[in-house]
PDB file of N, CA and C in Angstrom:
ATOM      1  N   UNK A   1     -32.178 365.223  42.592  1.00  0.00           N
ATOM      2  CA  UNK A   1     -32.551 364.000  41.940  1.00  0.00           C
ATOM      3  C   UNK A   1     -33.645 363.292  42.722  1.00  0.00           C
ATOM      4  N   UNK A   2     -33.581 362.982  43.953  1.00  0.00           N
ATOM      5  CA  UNK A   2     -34.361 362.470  44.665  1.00  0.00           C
ATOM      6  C   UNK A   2     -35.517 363.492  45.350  1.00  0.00           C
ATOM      7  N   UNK A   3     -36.344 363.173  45.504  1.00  0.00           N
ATOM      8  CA  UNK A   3     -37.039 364.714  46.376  1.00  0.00           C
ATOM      9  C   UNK A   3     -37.104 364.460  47.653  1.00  0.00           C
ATOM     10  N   UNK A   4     -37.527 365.501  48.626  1.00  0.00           N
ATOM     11  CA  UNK A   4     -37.264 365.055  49.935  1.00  0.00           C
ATOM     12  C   UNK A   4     -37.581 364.044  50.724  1.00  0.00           C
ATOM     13  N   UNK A   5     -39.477 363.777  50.403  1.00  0.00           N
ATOM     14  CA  UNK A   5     -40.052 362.769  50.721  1.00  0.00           C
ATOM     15  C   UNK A   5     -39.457 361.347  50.616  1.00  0.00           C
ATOM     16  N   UNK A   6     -38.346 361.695  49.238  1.00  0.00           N
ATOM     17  CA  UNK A   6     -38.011 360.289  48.962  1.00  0.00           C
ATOM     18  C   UNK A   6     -36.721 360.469  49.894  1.00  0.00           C
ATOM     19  N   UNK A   7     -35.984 361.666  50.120  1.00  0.00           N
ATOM     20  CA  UNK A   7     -34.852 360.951  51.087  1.00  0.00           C
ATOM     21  C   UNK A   7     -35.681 360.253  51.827  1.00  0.00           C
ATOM     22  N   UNK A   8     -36.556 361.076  52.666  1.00  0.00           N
ATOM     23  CA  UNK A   8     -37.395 360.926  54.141  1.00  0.00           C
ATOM     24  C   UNK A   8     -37.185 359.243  53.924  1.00  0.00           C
ATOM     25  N   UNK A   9     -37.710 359.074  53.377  1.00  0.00           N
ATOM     26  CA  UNK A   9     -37.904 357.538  52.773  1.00  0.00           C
ATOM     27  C   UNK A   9     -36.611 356.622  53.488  1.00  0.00           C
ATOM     28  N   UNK A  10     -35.588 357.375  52.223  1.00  0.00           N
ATOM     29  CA  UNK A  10     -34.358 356.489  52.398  1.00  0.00           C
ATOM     30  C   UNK A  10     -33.383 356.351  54.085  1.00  0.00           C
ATOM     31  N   UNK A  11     -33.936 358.157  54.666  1.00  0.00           N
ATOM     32  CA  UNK A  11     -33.303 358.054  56.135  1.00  0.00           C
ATOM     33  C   UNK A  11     -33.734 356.684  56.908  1.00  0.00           C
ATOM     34  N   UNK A  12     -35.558 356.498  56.871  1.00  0.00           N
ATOM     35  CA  UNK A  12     -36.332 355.877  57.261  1.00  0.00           C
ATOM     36  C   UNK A  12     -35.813 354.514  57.327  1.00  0.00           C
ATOM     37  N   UNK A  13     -35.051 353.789  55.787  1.00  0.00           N
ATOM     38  CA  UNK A  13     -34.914 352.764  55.769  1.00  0.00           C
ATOM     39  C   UNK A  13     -33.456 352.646  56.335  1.00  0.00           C
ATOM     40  N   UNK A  14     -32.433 353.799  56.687  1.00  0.00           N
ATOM     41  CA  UNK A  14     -31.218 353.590  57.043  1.00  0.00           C
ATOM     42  C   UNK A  14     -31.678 353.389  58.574  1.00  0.00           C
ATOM     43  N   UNK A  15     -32.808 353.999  59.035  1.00  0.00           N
ATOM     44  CA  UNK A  15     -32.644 353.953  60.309  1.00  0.00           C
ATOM     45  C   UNK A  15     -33.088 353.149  60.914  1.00  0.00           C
ATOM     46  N   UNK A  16     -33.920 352.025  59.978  1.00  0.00           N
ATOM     47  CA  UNK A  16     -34.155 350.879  60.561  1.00  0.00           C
ATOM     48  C   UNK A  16     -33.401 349.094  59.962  1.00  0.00           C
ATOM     49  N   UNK A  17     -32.454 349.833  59.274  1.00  0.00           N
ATOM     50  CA  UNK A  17     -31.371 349.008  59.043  1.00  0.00           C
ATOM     51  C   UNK A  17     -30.542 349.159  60.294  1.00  0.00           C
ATOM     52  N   UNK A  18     -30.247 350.372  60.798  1.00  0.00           N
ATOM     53  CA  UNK A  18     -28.982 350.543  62.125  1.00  0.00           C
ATOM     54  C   UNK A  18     -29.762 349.527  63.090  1.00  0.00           C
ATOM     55  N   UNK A  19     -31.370 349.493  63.068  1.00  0.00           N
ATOM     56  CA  UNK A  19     -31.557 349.119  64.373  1.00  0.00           C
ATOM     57  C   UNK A  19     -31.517 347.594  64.308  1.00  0.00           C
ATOM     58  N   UNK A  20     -31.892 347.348  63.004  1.00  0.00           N
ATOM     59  CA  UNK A  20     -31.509 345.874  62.995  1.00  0.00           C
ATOM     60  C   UNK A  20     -30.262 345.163  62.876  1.00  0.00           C
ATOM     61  N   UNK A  21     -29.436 346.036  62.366  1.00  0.00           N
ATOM     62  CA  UNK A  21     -27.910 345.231  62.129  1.00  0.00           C
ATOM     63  C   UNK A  21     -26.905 345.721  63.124  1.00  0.00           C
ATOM     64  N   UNK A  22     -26.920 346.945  63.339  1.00  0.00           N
ATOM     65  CA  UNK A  22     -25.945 348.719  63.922  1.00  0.00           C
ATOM     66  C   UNK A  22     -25.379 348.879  62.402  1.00  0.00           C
ATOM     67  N   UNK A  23     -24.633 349.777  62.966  1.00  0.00           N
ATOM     68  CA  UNK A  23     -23.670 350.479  61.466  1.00  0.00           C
ATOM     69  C   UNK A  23     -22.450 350.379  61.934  1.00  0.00           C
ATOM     70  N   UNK A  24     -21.899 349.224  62.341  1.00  0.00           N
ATOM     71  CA  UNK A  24     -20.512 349.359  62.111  1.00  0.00           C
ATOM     72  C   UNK A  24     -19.721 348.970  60.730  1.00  0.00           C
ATOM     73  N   UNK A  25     -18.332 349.174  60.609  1.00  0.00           N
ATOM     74  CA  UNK A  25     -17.631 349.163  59.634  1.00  0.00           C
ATOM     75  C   UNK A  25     -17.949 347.784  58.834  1.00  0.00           C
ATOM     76  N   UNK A  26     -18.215 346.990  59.601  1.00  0.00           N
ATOM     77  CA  UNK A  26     -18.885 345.433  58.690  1.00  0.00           C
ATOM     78  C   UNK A  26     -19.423 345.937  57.910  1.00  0.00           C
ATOM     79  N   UNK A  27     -21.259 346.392  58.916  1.00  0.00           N
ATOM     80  CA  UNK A  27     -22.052 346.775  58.459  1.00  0.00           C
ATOM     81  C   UNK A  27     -22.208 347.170  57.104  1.00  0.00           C
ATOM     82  N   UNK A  28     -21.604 348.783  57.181  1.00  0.00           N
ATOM     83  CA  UNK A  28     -21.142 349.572  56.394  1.00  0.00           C
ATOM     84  C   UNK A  28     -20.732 348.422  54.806  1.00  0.00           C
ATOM     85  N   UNK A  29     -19.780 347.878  55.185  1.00  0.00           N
ATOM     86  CA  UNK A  29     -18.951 347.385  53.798  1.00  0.00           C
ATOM     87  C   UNK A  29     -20.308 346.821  53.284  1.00  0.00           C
ATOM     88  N   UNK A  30     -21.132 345.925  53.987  1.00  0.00           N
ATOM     89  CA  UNK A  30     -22.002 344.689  53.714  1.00  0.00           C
ATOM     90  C   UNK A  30     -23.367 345.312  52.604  1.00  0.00           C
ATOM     91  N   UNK A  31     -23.601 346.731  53.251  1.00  0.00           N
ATOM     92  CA  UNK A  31     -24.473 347.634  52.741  1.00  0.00           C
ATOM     93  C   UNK A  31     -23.626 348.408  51.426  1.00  0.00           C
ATOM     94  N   UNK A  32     -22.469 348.376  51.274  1.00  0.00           N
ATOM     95  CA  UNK A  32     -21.611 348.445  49.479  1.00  0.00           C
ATOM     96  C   UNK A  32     -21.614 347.664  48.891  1.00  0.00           C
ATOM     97  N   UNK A  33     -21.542 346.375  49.827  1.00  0.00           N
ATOM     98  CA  UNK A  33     -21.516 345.188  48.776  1.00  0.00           C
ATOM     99  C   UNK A  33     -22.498 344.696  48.092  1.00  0.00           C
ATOM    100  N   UNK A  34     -24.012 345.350  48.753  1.00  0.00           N
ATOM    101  CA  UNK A  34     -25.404 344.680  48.451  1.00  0.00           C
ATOM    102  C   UNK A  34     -25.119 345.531  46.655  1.00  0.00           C
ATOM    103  N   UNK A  35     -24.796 346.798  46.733  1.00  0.00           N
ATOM    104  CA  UNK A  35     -24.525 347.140  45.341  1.00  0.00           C
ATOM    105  C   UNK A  35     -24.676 346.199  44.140  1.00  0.00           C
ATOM    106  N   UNK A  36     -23.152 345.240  44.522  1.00  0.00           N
ATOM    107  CA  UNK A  36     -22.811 344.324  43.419  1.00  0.00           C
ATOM    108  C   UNK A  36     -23.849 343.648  42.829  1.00  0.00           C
ATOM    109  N   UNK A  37     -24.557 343.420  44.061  1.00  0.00           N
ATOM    110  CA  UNK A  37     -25.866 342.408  44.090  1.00  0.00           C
ATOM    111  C   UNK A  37     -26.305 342.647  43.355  1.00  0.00           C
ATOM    112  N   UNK A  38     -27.201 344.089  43.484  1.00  0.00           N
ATOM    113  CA  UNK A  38     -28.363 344.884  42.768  1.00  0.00           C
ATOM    114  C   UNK A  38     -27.729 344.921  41.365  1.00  0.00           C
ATOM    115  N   UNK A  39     -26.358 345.429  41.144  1.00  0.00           N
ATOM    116  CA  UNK A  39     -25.750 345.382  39.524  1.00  0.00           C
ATOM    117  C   UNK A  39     -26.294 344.165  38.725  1.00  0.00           C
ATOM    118  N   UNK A  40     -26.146 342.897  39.465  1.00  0.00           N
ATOM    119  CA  UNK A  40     -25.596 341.814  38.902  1.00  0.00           C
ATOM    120  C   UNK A  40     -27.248 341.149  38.730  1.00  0.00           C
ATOM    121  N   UNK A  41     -28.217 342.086  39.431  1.00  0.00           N
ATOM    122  CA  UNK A  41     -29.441 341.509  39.188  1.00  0.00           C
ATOM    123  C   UNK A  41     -30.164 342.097  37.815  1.00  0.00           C
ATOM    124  N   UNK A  42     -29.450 343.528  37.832  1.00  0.00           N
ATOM    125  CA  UNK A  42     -29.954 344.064  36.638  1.00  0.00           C
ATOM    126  C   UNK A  42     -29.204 344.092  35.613  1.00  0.00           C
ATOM    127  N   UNK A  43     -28.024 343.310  35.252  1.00  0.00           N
ATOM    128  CA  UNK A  43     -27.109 342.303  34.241  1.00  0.00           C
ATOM    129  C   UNK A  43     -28.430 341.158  33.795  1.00  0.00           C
ATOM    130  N   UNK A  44     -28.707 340.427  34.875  1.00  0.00           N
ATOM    131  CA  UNK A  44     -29.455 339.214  34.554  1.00  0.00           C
ATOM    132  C   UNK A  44     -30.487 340.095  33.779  1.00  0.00           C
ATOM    133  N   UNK A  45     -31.873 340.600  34.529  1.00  0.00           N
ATOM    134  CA  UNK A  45     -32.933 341.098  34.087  1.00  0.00           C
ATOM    135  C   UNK A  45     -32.573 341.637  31.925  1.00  0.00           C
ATOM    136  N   UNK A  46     -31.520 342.630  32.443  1.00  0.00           N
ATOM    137  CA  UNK A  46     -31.181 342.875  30.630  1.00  0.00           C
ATOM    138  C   UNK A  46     -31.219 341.865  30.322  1.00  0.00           C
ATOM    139  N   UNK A  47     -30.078 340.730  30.379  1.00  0.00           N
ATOM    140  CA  UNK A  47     -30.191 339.422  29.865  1.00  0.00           C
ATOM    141  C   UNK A  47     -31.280 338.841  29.271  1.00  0.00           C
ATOM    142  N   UNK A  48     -32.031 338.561  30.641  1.00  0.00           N
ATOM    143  CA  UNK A  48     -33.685 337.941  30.093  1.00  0.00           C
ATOM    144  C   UNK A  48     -34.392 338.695  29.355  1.00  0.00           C
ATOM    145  N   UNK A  49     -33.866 339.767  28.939  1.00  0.00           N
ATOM    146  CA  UNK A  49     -35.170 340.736  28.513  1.00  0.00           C
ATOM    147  C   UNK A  49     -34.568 340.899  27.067  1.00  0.00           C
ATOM    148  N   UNK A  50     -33.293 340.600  26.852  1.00  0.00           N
ATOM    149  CA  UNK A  50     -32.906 340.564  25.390  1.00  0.00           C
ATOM    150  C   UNK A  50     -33.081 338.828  24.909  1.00  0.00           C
ATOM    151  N   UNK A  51     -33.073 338.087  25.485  1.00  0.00           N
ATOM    152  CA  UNK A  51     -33.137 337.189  24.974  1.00  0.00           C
ATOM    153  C   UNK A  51     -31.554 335.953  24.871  1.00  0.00           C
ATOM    154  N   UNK A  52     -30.498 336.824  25.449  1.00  0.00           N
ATOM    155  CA  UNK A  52     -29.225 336.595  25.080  1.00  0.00           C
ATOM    156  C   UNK A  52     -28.742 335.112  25.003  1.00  0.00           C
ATOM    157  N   UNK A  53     -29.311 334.806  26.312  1.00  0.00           N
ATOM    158  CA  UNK A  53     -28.810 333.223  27.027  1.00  0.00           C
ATOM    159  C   UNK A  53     -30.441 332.880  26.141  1.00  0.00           C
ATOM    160  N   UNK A  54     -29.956 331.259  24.582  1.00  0.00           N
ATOM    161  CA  UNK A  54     -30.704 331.107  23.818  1.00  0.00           C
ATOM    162  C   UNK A  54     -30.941 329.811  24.737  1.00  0.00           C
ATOM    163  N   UNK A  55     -30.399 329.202  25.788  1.00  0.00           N
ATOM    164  CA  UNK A  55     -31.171 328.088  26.061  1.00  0.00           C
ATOM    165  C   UNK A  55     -32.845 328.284  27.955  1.00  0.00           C
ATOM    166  N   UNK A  56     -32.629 329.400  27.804  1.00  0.00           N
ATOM    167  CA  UNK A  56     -33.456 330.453  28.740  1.00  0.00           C
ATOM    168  C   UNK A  56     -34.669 331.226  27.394  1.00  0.00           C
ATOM    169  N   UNK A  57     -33.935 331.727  27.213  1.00  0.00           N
ATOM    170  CA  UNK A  57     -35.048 332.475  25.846  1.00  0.00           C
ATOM    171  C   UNK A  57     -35.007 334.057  26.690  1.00  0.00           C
ATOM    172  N   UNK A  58     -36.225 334.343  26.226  1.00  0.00           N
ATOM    173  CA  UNK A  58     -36.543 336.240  27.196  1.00  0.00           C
ATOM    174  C   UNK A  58     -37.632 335.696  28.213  1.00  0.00           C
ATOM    175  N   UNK A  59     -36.979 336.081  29.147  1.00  0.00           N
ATOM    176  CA  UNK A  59     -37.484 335.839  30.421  1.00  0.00           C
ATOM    177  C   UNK A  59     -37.958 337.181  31.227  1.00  0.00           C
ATOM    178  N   UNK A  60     -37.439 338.465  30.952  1.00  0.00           N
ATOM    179  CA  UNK A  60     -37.736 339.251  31.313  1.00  0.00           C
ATOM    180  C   UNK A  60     -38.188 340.746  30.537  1.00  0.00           C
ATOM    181  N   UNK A  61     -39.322 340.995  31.595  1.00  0.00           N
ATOM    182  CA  UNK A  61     -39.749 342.298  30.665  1.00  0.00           C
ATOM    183  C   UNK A  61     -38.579 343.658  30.899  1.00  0.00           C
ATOM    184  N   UNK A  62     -38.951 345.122  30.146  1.00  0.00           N
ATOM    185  CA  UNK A  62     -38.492 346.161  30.231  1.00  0.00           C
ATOM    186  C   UNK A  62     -38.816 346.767  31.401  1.00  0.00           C
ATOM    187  N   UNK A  63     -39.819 345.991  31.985  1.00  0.00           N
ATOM    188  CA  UNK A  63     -40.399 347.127  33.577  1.00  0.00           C
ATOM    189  C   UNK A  63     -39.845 346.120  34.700  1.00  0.00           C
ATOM    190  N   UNK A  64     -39.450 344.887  34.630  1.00  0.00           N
ATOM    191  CA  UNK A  64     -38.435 344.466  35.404  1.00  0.00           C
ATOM    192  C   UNK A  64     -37.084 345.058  35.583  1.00  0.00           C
ATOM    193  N   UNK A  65     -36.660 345.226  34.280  1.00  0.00           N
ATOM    194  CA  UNK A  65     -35.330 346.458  34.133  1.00  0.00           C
ATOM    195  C   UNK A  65     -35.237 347.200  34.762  1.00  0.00           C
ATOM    196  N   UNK A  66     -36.581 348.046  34.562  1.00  0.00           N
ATOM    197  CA  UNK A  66     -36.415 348.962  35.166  1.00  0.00           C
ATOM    198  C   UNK A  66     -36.734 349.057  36.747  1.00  0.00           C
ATOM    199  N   UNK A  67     -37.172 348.099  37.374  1.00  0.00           N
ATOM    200  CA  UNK A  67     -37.222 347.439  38.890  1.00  0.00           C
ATOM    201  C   UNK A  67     -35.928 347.409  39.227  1.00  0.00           C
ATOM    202  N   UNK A  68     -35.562 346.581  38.877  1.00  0.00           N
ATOM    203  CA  UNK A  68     -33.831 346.123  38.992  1.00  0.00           C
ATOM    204  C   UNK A  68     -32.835 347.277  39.077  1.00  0.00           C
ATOM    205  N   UNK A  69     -33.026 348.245  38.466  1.00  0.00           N
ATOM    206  CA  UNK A  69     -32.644 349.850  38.077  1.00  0.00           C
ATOM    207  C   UNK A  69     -32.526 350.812  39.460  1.00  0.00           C
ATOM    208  N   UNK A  70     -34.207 350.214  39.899  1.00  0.00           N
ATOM    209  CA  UNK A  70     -34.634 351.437  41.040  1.00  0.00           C
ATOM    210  C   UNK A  70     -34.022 350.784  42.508  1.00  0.00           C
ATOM    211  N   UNK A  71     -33.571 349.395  41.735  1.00  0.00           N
ATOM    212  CA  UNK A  71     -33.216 348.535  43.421  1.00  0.00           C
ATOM    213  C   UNK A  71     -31.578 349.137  43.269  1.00  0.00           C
ATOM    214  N   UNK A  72     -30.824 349.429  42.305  1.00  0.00           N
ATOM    215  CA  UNK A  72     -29.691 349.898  42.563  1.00  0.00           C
ATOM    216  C   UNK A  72     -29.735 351.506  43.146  1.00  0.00           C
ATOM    217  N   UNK A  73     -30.796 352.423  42.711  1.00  0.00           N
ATOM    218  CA  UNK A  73     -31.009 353.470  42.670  1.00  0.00           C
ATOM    219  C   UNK A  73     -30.754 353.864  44.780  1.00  0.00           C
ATOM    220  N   UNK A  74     -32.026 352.964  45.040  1.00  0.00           N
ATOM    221  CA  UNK A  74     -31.942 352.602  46.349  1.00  0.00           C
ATOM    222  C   UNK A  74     -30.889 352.642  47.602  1.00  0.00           C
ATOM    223  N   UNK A  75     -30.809 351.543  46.596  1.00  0.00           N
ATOM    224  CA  UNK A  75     -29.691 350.482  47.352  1.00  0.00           C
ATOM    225  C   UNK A  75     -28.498 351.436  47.776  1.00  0.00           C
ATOM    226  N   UNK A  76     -27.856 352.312  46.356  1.00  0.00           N
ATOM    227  CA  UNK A  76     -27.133 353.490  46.252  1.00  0.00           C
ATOM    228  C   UNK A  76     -27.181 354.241  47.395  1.00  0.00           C
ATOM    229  N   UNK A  77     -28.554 355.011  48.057  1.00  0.00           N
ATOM    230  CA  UNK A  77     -28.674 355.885  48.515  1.00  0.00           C
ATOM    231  C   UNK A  77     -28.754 355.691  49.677  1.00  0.00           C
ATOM    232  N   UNK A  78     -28.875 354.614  49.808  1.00  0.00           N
ATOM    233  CA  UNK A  78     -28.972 353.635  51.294  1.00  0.00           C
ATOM    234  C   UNK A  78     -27.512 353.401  51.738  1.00  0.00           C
ATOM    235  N   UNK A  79     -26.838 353.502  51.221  1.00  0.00           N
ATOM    236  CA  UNK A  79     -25.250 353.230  51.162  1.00  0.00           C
ATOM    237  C   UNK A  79     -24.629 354.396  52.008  1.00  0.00           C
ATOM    238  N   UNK A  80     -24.795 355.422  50.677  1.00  0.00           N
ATOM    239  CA  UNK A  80     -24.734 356.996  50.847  1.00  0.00           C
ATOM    240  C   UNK A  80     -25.049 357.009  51.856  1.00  0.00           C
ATOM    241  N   UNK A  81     -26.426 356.864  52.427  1.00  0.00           N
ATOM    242  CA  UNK A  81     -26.790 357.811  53.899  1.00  0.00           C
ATOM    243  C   UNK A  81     -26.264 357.560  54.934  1.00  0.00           C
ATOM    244  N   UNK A  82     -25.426 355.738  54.760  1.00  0.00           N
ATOM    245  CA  UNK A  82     -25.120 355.396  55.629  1.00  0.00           C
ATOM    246  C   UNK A  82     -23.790 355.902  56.149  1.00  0.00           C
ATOM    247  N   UNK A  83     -23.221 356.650  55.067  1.00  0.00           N
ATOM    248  CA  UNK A  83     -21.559 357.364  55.511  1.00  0.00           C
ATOM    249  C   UNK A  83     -21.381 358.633  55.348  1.00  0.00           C
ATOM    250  N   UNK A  84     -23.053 359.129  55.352  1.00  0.00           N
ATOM    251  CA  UNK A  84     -22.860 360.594  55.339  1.00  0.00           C
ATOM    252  C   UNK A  84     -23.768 361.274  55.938  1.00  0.00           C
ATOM    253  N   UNK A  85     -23.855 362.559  56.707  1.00  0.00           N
ATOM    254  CA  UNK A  85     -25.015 362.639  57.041  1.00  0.00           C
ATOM    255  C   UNK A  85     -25.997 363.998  56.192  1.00  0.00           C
ATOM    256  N   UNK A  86     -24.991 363.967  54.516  1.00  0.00           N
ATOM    257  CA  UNK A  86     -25.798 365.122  53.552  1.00  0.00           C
ATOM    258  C   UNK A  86     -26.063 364.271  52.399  1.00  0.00           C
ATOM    259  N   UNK A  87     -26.620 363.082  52.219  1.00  0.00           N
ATOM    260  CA  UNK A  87     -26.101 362.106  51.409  1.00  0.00           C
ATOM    261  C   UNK A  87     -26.629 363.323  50.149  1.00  0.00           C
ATOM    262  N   UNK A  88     -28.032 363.756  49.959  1.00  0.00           N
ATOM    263  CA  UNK A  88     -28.398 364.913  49.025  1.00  0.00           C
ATOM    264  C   UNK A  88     -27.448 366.353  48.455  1.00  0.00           C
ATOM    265  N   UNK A  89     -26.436 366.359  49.656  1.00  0.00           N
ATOM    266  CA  UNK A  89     -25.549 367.786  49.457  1.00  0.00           C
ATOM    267  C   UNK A  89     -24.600 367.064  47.923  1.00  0.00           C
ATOM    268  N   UNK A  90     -23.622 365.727  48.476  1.00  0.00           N
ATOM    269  CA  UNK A  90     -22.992 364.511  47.684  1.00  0.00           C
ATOM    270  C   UNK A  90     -23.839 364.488  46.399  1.00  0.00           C
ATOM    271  N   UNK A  91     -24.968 364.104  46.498  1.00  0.00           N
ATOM    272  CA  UNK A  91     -25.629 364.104  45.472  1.00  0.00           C
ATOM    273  C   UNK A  91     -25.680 365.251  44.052  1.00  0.00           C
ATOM    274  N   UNK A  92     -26.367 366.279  44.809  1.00  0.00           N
ATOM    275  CA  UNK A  92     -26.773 367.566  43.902  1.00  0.00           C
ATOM    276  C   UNK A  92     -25.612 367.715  43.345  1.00  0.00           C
ATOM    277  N   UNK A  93     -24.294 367.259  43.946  1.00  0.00           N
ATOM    278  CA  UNK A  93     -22.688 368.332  43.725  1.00  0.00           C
ATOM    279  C   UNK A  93     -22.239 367.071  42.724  1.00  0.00           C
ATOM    280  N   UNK A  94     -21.805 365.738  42.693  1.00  0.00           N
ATOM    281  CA  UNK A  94     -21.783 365.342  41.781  1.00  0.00           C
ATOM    282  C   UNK A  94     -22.513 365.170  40.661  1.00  0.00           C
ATOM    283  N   UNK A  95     -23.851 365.369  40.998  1.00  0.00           N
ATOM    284  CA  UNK A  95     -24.641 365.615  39.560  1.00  0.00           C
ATOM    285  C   UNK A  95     -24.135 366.434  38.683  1.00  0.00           C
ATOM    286  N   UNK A  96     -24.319 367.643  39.361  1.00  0.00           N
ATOM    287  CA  UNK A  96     -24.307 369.277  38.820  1.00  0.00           C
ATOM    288  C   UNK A  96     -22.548 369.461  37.868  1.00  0.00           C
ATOM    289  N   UNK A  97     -21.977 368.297  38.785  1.00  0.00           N
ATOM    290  CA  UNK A  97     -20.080 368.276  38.520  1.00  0.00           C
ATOM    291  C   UNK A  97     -20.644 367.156  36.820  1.00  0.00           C
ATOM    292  N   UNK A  98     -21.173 366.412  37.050  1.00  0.00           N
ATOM    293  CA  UNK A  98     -21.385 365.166  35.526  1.00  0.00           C
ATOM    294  C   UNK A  98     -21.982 366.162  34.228  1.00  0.00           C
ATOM    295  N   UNK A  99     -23.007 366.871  34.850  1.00  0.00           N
ATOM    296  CA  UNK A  99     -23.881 368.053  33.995  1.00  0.00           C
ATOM    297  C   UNK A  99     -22.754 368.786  33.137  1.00  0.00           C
ATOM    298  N   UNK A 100     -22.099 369.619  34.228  1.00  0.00           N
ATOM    299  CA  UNK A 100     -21.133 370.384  33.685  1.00  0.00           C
ATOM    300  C   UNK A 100     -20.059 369.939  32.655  1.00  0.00           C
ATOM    301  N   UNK A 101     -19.768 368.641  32.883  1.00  0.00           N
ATOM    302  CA  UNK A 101     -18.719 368.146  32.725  1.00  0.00           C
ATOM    303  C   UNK A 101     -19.534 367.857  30.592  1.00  0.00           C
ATOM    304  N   UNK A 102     -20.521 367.559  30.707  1.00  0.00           N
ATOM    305  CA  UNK A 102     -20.954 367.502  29.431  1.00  0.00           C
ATOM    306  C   UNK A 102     -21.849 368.334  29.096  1.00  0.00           C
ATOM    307  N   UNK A 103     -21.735 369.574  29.420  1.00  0.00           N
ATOM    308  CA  UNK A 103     -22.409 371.147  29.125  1.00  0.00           C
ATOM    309  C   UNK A 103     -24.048 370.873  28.675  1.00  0.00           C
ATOM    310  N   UNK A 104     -24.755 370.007  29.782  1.00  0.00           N
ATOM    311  CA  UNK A 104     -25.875 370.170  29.854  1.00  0.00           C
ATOM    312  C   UNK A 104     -26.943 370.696  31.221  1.00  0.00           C
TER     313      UNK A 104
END
């Protein structure tokens, strides 16, 4: 899903998260919890972008969505790397397990 460059990427940003925070078990939780965050930003963004909340109106475009999307995408993998050290092995194997699971 990701290509390597882009782990490279994501090691990059785990490894300068350790140096700024460490990775202990706080850590750790604080970097699951940013998750919720990222969910709850791309709840809003749909929101604004449908129009839902009528005293707001549409506030947001479809390429914000999809911003909001890539910050969970991230955020995800940033998580991952942080409690694993194949976060890509995790990856490919639950993909390939979702694929299967709906014979595509």
């Amino acid at each position: 899903m990701l290509s390597n460059d882009q782990w490279a990427t994501i090691h990059r940003l785990v490894s300068w998260l350790d140096r700024q925070n460490g990775r202990s078990q706080q850590e750790i939780g604080l970097r699951l919890l940013k998750l919720s965050e990222e969910n709850g930003e791309v709840a809003q963004a749909w929101i604004g972008y449908t129009g839902q909340n009528p005293r707001k109106g549409t506030t947001h475009t479809l390429d914000q969505v999809a911003e909001e999307l890539v910050d969970v995408i991230v955020t995800a993998a940033v998580a991952l790397t942080s409690i694993t050290d194949k976060p890509d092995t995790f990856l490919d194997a639950k993909l390939a397990k979702i694929a299967d699971r709906v014979n595509v």
